[in-house]
C-alpha atoms as a PDB file:
ATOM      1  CA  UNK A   1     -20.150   1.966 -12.725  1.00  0.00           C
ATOM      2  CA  UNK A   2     -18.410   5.355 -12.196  1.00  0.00           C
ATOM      3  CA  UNK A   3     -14.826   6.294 -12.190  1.00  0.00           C
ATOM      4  CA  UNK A   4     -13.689   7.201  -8.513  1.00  0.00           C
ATOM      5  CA  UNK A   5     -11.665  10.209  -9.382  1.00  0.00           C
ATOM      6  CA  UNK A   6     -13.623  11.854 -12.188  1.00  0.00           C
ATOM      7  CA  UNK A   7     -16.840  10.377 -12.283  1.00  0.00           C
ATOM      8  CA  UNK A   8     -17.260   9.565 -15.929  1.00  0.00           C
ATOM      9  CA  UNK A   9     -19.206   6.739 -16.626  1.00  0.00           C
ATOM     10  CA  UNK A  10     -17.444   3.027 -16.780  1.00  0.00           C
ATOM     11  CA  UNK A  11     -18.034  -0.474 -18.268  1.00  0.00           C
ATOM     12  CA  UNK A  12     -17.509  -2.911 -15.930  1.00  0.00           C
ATOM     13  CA  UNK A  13     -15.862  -5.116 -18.333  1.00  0.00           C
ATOM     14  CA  UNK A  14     -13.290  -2.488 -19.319  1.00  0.00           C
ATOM     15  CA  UNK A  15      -9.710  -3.726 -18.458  1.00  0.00           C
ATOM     16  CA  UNK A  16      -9.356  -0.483 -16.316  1.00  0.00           C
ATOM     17  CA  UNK A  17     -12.566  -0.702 -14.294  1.00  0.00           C
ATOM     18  CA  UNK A  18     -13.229   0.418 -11.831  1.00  0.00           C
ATOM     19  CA  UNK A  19     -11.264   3.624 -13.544  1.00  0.00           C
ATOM     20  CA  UNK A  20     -12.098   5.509 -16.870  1.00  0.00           C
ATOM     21  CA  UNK A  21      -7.943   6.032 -17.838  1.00  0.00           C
ATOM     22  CA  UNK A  22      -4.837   5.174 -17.087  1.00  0.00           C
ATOM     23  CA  UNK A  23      -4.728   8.963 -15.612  1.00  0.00           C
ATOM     24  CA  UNK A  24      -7.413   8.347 -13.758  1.00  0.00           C
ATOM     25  CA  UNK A  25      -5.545   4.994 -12.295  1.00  0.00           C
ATOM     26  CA  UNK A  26      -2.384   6.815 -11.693  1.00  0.00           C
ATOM     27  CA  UNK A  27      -4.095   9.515  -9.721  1.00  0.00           C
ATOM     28  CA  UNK A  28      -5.314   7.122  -7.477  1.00  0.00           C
ATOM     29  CA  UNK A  29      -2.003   5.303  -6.949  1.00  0.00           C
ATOM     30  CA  UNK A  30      -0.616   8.494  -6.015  1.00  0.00           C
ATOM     31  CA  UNK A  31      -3.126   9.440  -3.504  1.00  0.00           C
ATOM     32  CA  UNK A  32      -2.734   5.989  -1.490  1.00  0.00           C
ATOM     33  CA  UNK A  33       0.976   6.283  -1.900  1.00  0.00           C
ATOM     34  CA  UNK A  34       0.885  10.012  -0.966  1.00  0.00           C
ATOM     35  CA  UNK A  35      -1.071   8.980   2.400  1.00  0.00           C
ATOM     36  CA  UNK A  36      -4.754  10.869   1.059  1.00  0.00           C
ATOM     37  CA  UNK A  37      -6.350   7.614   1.688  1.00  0.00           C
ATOM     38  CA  UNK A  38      -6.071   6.021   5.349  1.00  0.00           C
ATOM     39  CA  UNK A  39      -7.866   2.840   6.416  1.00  0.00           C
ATOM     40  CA  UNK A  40      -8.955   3.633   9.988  1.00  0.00           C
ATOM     41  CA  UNK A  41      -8.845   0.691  12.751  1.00  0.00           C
ATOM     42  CA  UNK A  42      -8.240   0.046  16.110  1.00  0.00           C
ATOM     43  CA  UNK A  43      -4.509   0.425  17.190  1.00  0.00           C
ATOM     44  CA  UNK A  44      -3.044  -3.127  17.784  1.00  0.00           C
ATOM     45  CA  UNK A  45      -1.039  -1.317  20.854  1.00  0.00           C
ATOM     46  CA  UNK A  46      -0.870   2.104  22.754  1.00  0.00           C
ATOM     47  CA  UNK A  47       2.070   3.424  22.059  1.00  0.00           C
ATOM     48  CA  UNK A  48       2.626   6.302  24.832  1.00  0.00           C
ATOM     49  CA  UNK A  49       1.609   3.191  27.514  1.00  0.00           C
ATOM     50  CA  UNK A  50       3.977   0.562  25.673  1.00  0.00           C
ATOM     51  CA  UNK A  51       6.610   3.014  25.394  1.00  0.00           C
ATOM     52  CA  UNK A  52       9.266   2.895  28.452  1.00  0.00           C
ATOM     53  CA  UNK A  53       7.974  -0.494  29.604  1.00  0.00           C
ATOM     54  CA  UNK A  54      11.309  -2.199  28.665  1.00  0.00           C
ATOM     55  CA  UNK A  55       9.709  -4.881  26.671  1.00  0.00           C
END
């Protein structure tokens, strides 16, 4: 296995895994809670044709 953010190699069974460090943990944390990583989908609703509706 290898660490997402730096690439060094990782047991599986380490208590981190899939990360290296507790850095390497912490930068990812921050990146999802920074808005770096986005999970695309479909939009549930359009907002420009919902908007002004008056539902």
């Amino acid at each position: 296995m290898i660490c997402p953010i730096c690439k060094k190699p990782v047991d599986p069974a380490d208590k981190l895994a899939p990360f290296c460090s507790d850095r390497c943990k912490l930068l990812d944390l921050g990146a999802w809670a920074s808005g770096d990583y986005i999970i695309s989908t479909e939009p549930l609703f359009d907002l420009e044709k919902d908007q002004g509706n008056g539902e």
